[in-house]
C-alpha atoms as a PDB file:
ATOM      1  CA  UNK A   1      -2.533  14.014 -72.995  1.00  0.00           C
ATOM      2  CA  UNK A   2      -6.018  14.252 -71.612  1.00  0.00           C
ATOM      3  CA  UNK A   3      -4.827  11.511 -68.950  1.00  0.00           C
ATOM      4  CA  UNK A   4      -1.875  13.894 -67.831  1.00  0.00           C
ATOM      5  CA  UNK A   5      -4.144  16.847 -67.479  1.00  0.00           C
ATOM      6  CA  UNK A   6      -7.059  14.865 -64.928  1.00  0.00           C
ATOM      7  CA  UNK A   7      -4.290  14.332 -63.260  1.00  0.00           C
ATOM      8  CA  UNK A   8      -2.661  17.831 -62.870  1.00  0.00           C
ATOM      9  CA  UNK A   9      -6.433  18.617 -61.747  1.00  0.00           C
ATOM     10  CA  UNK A  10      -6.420  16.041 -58.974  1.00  0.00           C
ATOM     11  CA  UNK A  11      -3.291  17.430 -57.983  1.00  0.00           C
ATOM     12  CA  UNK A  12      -4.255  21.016 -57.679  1.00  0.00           C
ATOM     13  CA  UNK A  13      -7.290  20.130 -56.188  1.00  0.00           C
ATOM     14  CA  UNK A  14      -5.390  17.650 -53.167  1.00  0.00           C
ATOM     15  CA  UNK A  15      -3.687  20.751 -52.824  1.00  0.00           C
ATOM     16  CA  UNK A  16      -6.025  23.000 -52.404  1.00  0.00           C
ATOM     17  CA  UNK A  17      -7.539  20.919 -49.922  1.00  0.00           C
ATOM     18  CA  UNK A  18      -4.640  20.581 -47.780  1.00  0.00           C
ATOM     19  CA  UNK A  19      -4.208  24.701 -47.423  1.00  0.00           C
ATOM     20  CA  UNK A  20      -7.686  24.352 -46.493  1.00  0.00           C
ATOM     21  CA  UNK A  21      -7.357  21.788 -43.972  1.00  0.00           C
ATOM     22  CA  UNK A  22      -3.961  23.415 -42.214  1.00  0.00           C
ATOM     23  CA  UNK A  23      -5.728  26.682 -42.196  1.00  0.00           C
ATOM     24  CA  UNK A  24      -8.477  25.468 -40.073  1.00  0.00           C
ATOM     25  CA  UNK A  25      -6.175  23.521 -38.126  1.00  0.00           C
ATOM     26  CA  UNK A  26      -4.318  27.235 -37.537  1.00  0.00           C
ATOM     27  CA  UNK A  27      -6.782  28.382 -36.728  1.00  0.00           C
ATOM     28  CA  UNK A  28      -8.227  26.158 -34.361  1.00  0.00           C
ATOM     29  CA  UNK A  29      -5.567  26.080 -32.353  1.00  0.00           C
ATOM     30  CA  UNK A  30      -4.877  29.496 -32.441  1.00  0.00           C
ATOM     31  CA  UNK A  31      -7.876  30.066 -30.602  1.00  0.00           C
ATOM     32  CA  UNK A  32      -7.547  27.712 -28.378  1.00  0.00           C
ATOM     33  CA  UNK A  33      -4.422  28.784 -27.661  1.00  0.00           C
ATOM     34  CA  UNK A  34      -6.161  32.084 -27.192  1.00  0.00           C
ATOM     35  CA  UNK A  35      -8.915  30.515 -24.820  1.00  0.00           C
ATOM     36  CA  UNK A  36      -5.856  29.135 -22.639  1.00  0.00           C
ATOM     37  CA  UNK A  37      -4.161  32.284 -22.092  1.00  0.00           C
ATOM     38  CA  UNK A  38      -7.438  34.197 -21.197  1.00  0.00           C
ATOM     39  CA  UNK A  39      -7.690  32.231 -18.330  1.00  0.00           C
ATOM     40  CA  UNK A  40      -7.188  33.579 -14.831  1.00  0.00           C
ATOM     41  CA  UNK A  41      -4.052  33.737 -13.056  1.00  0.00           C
ATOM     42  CA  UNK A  42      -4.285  30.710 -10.733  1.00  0.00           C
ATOM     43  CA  UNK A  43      -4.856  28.620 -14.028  1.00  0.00           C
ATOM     44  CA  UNK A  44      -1.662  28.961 -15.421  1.00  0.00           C
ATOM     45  CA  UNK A  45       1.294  30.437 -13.636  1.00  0.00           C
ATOM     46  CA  UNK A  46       4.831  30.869 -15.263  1.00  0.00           C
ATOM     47  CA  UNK A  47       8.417  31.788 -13.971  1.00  0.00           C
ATOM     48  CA  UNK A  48       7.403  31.550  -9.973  1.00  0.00           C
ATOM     49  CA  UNK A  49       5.271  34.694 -11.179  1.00  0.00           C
ATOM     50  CA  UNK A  50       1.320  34.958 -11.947  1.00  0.00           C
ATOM     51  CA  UNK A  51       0.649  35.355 -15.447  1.00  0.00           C
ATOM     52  CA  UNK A  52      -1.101  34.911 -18.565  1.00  0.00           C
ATOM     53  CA  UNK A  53       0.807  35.002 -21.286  1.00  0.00           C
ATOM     54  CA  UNK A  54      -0.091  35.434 -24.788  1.00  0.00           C
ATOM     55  CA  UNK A  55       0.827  32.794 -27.898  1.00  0.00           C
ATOM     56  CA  UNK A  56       4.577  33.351 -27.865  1.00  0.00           C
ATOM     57  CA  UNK A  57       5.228  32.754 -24.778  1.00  0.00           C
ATOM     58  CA  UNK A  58       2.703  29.541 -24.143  1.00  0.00           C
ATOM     59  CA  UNK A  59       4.999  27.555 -27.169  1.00  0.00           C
ATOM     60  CA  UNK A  60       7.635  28.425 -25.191  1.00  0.00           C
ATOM     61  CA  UNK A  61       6.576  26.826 -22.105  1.00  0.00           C
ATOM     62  CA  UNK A  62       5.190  23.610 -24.638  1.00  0.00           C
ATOM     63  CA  UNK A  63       8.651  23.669 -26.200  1.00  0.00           C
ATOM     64  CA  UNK A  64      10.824  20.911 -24.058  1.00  0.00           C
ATOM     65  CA  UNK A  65      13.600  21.137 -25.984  1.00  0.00           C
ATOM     66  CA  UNK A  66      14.305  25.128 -25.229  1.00  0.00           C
ATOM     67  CA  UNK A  67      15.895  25.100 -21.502  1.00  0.00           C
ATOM     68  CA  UNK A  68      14.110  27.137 -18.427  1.00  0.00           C
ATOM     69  CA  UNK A  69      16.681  29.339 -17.090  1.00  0.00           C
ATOM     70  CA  UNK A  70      14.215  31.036 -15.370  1.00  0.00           C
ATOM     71  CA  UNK A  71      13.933  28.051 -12.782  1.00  0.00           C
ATOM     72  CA  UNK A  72      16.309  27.646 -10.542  1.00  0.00           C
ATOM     73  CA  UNK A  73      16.120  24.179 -10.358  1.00  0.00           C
ATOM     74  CA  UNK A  74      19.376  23.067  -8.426  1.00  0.00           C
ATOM     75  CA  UNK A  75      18.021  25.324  -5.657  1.00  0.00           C
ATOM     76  CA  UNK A  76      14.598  24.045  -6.164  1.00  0.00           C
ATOM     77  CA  UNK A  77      16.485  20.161  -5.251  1.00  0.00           C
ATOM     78  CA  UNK A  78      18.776  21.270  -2.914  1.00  0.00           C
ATOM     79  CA  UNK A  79      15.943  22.444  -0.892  1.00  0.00           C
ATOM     80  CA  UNK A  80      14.081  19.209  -1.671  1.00  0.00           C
ATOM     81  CA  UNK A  81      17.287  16.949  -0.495  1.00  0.00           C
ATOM     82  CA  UNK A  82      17.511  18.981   2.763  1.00  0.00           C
ATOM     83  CA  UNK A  83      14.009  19.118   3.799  1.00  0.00           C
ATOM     84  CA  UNK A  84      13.633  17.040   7.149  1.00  0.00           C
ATOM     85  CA  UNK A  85      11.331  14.307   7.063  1.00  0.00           C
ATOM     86  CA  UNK A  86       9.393  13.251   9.541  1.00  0.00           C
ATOM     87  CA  UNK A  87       9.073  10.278  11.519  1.00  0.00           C
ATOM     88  CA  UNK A  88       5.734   8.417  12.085  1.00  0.00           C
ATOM     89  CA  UNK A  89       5.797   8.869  15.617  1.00  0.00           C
ATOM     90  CA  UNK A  90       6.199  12.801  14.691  1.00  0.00           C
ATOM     91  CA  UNK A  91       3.385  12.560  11.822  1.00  0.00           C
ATOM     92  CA  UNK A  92       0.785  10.762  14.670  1.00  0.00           C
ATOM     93  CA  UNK A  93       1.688  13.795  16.949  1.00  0.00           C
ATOM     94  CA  UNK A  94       1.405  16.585  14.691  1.00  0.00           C
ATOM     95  CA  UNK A  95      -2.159  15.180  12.602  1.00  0.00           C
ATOM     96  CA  UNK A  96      -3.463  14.777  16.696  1.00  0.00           C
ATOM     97  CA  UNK A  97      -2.598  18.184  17.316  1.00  0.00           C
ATOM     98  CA  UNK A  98      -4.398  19.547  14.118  1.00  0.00           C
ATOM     99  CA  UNK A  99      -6.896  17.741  14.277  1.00  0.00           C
ATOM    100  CA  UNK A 100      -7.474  19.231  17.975  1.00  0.00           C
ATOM    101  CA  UNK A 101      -6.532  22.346  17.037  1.00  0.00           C
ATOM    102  CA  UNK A 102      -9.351  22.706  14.351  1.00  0.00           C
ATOM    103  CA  UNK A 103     -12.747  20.558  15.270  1.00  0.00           C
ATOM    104  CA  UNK A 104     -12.295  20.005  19.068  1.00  0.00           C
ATOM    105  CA  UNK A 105     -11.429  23.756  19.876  1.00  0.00           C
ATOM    106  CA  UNK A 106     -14.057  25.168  17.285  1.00  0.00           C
ATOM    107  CA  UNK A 107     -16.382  22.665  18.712  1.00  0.00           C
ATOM    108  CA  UNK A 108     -15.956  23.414  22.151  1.00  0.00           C
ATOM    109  CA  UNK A 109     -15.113  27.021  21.790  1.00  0.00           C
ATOM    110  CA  UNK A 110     -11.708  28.790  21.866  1.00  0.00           C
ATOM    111  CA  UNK A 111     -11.968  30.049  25.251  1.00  0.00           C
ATOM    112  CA  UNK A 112     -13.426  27.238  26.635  1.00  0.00           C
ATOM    113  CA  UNK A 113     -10.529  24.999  25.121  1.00  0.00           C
ATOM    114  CA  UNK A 114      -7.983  26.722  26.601  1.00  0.00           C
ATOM    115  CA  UNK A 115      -9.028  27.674  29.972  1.00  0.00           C
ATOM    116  CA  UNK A 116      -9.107  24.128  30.504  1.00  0.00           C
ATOM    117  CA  UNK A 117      -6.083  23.463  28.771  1.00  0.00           C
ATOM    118  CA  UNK A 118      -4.438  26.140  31.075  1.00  0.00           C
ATOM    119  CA  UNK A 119      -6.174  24.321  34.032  1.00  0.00           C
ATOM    120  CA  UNK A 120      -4.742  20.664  33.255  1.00  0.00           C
ATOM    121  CA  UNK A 121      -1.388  22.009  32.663  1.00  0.00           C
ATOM    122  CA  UNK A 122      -1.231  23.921  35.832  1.00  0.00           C
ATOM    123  CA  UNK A 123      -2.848  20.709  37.530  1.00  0.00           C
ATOM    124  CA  UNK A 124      -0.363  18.415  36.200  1.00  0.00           C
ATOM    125  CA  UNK A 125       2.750  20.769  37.282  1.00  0.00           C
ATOM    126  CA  UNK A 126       1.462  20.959  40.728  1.00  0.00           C
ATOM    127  CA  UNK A 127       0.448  17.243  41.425  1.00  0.00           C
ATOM    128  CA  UNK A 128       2.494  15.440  38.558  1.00  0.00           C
ATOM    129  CA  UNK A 129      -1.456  14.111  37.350  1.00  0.00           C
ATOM    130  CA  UNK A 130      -4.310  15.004  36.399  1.00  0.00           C
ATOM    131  CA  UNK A 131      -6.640  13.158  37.663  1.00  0.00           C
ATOM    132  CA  UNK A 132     -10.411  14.888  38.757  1.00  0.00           C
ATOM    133  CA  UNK A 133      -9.192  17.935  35.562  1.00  0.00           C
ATOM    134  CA  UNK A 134      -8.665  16.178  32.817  1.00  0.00           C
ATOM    135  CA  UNK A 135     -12.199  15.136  31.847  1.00  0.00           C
ATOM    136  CA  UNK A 136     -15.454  17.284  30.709  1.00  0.00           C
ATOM    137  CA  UNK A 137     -18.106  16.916  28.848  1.00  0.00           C
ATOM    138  CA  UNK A 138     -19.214  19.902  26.657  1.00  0.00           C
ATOM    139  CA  UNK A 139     -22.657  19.143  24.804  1.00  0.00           C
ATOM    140  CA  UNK A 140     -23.765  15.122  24.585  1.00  0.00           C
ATOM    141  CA  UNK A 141     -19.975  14.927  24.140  1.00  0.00           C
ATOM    142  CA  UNK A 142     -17.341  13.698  27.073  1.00  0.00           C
ATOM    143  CA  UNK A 143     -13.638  14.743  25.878  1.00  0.00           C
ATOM    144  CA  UNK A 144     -10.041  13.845  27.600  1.00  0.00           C
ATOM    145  CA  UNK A 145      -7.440  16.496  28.041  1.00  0.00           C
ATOM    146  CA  UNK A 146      -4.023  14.197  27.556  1.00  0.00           C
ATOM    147  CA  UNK A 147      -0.730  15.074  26.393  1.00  0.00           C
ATOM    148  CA  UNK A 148      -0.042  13.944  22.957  1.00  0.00           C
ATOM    149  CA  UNK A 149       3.980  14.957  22.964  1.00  0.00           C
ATOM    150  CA  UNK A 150       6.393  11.848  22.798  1.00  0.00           C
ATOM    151  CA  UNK A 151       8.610  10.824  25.856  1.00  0.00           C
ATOM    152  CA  UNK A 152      11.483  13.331  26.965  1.00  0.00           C
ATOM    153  CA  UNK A 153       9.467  16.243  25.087  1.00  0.00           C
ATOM    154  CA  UNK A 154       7.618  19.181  26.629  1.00  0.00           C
ATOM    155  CA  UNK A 155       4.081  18.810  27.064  1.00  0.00           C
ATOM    156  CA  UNK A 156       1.685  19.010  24.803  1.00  0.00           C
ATOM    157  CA  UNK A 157      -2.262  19.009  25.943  1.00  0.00           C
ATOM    158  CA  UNK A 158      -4.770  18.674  23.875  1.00  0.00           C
ATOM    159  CA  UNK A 159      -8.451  17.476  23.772  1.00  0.00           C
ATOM    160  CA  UNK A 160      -9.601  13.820  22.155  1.00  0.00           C
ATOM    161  CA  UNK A 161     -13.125  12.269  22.316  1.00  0.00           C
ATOM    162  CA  UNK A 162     -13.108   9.758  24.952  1.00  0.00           C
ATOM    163  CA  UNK A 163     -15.613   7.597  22.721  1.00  0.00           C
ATOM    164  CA  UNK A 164     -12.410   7.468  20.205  1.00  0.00           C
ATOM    165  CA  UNK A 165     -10.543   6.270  22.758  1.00  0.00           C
ATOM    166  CA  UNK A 166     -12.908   3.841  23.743  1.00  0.00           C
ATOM    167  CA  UNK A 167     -13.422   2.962  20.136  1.00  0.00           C
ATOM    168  CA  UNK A 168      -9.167   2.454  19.911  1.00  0.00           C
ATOM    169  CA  UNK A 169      -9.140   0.253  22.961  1.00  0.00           C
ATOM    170  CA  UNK A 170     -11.457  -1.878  21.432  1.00  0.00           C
ATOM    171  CA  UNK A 171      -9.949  -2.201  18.242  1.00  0.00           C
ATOM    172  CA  UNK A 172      -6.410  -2.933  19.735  1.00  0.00           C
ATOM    173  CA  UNK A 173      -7.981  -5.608  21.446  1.00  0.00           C
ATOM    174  CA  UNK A 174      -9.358  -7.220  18.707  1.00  0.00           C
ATOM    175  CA  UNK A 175      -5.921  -7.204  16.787  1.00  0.00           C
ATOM    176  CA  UNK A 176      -4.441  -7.662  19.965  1.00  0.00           C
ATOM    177  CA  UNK A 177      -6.044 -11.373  20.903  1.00  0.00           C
ATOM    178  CA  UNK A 178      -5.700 -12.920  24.466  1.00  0.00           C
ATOM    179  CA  UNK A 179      -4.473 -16.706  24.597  1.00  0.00           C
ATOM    180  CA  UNK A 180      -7.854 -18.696  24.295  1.00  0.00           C
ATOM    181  CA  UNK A 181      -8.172 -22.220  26.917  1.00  0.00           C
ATOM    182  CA  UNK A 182      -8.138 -23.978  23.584  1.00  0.00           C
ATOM    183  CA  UNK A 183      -4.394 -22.736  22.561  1.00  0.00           C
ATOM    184  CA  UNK A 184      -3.616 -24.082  26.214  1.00  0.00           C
ATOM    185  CA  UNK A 185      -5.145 -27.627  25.687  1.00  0.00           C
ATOM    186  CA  UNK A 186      -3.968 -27.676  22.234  1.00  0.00           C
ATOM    187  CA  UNK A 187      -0.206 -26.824  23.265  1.00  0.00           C
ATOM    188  CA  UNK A 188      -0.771 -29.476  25.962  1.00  0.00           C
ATOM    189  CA  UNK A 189      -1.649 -32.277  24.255  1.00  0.00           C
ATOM    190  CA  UNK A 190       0.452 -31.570  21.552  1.00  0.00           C
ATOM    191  CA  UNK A 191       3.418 -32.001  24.718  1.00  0.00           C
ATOM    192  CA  UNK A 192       1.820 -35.170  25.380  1.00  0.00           C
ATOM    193  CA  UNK A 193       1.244 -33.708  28.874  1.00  0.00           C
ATOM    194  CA  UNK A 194      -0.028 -36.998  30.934  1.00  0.00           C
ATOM    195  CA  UNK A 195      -3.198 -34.651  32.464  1.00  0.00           C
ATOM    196  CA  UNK A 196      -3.877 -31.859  29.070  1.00  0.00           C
ATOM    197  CA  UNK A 197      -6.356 -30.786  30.514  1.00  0.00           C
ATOM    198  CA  UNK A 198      -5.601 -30.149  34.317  1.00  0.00           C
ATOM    199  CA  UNK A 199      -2.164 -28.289  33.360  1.00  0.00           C
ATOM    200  CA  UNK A 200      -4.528 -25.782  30.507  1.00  0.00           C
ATOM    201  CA  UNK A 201      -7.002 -25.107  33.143  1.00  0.00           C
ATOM    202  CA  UNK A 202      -3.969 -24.494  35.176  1.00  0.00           C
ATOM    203  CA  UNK A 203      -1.856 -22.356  32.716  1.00  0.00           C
ATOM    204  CA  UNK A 204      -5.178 -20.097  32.191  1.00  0.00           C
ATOM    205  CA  UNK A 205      -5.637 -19.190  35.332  1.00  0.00           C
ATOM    206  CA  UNK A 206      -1.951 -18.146  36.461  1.00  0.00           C
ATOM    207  CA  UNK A 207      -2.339 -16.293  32.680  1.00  0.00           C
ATOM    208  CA  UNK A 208      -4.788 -14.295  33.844  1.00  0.00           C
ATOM    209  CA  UNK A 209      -3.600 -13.736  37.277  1.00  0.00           C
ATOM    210  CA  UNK A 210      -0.511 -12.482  36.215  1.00  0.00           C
ATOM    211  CA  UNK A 211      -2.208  -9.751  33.641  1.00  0.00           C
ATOM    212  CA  UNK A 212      -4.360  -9.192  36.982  1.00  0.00           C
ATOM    213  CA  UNK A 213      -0.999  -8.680  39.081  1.00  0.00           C
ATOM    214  CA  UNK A 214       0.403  -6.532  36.729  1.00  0.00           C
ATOM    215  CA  UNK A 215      -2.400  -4.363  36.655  1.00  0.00           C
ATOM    216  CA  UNK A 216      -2.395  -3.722  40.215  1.00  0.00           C
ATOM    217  CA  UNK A 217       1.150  -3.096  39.957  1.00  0.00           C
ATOM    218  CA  UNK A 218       0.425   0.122  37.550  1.00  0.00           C
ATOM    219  CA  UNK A 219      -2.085   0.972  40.351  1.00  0.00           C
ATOM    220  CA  UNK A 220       0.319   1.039  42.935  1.00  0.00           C
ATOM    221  CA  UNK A 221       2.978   2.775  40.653  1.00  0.00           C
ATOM    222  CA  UNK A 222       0.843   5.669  39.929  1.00  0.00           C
ATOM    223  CA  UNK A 223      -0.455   5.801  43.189  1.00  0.00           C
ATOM    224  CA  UNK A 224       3.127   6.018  45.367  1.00  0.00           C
ATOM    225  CA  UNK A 225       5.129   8.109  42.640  1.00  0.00           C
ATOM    226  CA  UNK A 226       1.873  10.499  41.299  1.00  0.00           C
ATOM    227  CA  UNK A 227       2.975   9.221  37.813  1.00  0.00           C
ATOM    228  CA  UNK A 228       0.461   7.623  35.487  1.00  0.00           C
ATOM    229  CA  UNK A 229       1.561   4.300  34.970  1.00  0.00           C
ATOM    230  CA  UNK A 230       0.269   1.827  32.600  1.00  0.00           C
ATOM    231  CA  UNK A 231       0.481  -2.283  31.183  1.00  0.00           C
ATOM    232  CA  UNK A 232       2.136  -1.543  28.542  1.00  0.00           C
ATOM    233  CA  UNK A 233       2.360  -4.534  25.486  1.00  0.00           C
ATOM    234  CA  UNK A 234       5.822  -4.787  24.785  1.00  0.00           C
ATOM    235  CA  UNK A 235       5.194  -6.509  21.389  1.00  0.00           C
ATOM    236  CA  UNK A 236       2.139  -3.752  20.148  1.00  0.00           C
ATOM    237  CA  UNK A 237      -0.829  -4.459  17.793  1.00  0.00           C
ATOM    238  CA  UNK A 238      -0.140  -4.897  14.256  1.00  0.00           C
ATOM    239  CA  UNK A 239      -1.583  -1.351  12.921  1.00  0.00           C
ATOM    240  CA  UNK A 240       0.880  -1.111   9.450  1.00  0.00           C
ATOM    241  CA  UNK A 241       0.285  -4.781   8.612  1.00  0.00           C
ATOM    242  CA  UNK A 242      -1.962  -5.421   5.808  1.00  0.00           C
ATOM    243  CA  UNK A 243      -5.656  -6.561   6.812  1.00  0.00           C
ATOM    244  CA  UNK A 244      -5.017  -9.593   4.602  1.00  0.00           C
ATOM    245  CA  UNK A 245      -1.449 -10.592   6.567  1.00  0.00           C
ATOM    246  CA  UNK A 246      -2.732  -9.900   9.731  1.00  0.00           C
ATOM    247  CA  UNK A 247      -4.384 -13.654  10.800  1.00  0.00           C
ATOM    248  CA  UNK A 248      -0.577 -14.691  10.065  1.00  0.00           C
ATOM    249  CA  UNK A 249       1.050 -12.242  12.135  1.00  0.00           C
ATOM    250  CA  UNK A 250      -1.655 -12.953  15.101  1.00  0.00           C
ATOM    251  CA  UNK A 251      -0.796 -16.565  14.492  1.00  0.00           C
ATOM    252  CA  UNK A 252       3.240 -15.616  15.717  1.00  0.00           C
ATOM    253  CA  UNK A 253       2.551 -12.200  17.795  1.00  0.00           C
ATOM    254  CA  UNK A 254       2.129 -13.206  21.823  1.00  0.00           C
ATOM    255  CA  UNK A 255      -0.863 -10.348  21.892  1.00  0.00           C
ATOM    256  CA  UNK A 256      -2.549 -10.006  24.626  1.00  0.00           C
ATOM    257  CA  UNK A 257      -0.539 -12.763  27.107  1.00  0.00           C
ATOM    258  CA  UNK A 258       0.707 -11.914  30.065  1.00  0.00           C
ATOM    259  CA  UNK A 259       4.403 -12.931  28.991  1.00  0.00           C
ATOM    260  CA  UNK A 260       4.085  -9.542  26.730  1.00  0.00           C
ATOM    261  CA  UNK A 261       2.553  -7.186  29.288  1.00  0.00           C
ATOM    262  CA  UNK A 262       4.729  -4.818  31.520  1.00  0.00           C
ATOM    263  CA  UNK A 263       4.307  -2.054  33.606  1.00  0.00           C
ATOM    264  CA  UNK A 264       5.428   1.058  31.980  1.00  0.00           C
ATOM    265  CA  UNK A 265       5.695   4.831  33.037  1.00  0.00           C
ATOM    266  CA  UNK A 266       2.373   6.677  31.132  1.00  0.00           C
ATOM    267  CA  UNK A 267       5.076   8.975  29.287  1.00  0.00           C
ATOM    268  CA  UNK A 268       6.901   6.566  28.377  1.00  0.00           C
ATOM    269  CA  UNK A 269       4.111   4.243  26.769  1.00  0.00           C
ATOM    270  CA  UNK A 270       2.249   7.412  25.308  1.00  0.00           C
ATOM    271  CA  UNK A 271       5.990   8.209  23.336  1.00  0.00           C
ATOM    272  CA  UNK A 272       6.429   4.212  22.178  1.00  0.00           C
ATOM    273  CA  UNK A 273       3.475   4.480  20.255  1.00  0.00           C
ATOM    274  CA  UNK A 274       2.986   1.170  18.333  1.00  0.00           C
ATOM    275  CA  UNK A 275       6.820   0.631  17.824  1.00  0.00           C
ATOM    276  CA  UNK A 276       7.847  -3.065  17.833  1.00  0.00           C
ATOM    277  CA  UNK A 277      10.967  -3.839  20.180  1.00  0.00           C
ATOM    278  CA  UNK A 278      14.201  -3.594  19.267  1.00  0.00           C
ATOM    279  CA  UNK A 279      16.967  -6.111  19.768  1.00  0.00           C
ATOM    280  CA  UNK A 280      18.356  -6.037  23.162  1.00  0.00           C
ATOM    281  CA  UNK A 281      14.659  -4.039  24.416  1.00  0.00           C
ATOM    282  CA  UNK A 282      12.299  -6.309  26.728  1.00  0.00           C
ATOM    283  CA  UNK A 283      10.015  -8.251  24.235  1.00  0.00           C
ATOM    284  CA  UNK A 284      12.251  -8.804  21.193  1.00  0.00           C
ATOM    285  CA  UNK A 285      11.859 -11.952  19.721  1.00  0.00           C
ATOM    286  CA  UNK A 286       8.775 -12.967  22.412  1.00  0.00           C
ATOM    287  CA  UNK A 287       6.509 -14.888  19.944  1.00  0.00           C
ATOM    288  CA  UNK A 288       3.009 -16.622  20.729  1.00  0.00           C
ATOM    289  CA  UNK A 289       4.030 -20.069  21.123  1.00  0.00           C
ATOM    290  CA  UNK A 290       6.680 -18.907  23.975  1.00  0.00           C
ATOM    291  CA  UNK A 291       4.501 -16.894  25.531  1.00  0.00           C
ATOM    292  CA  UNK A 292       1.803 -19.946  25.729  1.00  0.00           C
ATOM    293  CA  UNK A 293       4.704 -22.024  26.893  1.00  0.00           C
ATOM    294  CA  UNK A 294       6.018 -19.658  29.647  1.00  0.00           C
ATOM    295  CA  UNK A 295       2.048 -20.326  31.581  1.00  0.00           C
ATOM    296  CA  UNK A 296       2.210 -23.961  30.833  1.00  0.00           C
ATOM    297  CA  UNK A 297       5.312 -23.910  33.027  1.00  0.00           C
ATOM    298  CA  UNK A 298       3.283 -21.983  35.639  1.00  0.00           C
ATOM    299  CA  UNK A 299       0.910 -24.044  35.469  1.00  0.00           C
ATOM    300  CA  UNK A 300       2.790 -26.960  36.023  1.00  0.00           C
ATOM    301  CA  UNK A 301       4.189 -25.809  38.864  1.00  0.00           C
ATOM    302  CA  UNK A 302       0.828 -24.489  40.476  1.00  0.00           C
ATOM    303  CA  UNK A 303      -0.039 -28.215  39.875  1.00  0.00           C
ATOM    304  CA  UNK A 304       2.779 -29.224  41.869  1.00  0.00           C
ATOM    305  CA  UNK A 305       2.159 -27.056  44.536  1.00  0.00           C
ATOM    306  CA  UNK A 306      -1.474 -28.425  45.116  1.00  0.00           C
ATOM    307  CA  UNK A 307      -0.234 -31.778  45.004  1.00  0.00           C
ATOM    308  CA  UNK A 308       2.829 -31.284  47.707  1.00  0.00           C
ATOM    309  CA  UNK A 309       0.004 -29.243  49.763  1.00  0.00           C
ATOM    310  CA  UNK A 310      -2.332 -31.847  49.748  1.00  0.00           C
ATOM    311  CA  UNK A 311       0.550 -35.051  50.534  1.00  0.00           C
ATOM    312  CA  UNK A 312       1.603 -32.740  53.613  1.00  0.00           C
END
């Protein structure tokens, strides 16, 4: 008997505790419930609408079982399905253009910016370059006016720091290696070529008078047609590769050689951007080992040259 009653007691008295307990906890959240929808508009919004809504309605916004047929959601993925993407070529363009747009232009000053702007443009439409327009310096600061549109599209000018350019050119050419005398030699003994090292010495220097040729060829192209020309790399640097996969890919990519170097219309190199070849384009498939190859063969036959000169 006594033993049935202590526990009766501890049974009331767990109970009692537990009320106590879940009315805290009621409480507690209540107010924090409270706290959340006190808060300002921005914090919380609900139905495409600013709001703050009481108790109710935040458990019904918690509640994931209770369907939102205040969202139109099928329009909401419709729209998300048809939404254009861009291309990387277009995401380059339009972040160069912003970022023009907004520190070059404040920096220089609006009307400053596009007077000039105005200037190149009119430059360029009269005498197809713009050569002697397209550079100022505005502070310590020298900046480029250049059209940043792709090839076939309307022209876009706008200003870029020609210390970022500088800065670009030599970072492609770091990614972008030349074909050292020791890849010569190396390919040459490895031929079991009876002089190595006469036909490397040879193969380095028609290498580099060819990149020299072709670089006088852009001269003369720009020079007779009043189009910027430039040596373009037909096989570019390796910009979306990894930093860790990069010594691989320089291992295989003919860089800087002159077997990957054309000449290529300004336009037409500015709209490529760093886009690898395509089957069938000039380039495809050129890898390092051909491209040391193809001024070994030169070489070789500079070699024989001298030696049928000197028998005559």
């Amino acid at each position: 008997m006594i033993i049935g009653l202590l526990v009766s007691e501890m049974l009331d008295e767990g109970r009692r505790r537990d009320a106590a307990a879940n009315t805290f906890a009621n409480t507690f959240l209540g107010a924090a419930f409270a706290l959340g929808a006190a808060q300002s508009p921005e914090a919380l919004v609900s139905s495409g609408k600013e709001a703050a809504p009481g108790f109710a309605n935040m458990q019904r916004l918690m509640d994931p079982r209770k369907k939102r047929k205040d969202l139109d959601l099928q329009r909401v993925a419709h729209s998300a399905r048809n939404r254009k993407l861009k291309t990387f070529k277009e995401f380059v363009e339009e972040a160069s253009l912003i970022e023009a747009k907004t520190s070059h232009r404040d920096t220089i000053g609006h009307k400053e910016y596009d007077a000039w702007k105005d200037e190149v443009a009119s430059h360029h439409a009269e005498h197809g370059h713009t050569k002697g327009v397209s550079k100022r310096t505005f502070g310590d600061t020298e900046y480029e006016m250049r059209n940043k549109a792709g090839s076939g599209k309307p022209k876009v000018w706008a200003a870029s720091k020609v210390s970022d350019r500088k800065a670009s050119s030599k970072k492609r050419r770091e990614n972008l290696k030349p074909i050292s005398d020791d890849e010569f030699l190396s390919h040459a003994k490895r031929n079991l070529e009876p002089n190595a090292k006469e036909v490397a010495a040879a193969a380095a220097d028609v290498e580099r008078r060819g990149m020299e040729r072709k670089t006088t060829e852009a001269q003369k192209a720009t020079k007779k047609t009043g189009e910027p020309h430039d040596v373009d790399h037909m096989n570019p640097q390796p910009t979306r590769r990894r930093p860790e996969n990069q010594p691989r890919f320089q291992a295989v990519s003919p860089g800087d050689s002159n077997a990957n170097k054309r000449v290529l219309k300004r336009s037409e190199n500015t709209g490529k951007q760093d886009r690898p070849p395509k089957k069938g384009e000039p380039g495809y498939g050129l890898t390092r080992a051909a491209a040391i190859k193809s001024s070994i063969e030169g070489g070789k036959k500079l070699l024989s040259k001298i030696d049928s000169a000197l028998k005559a």
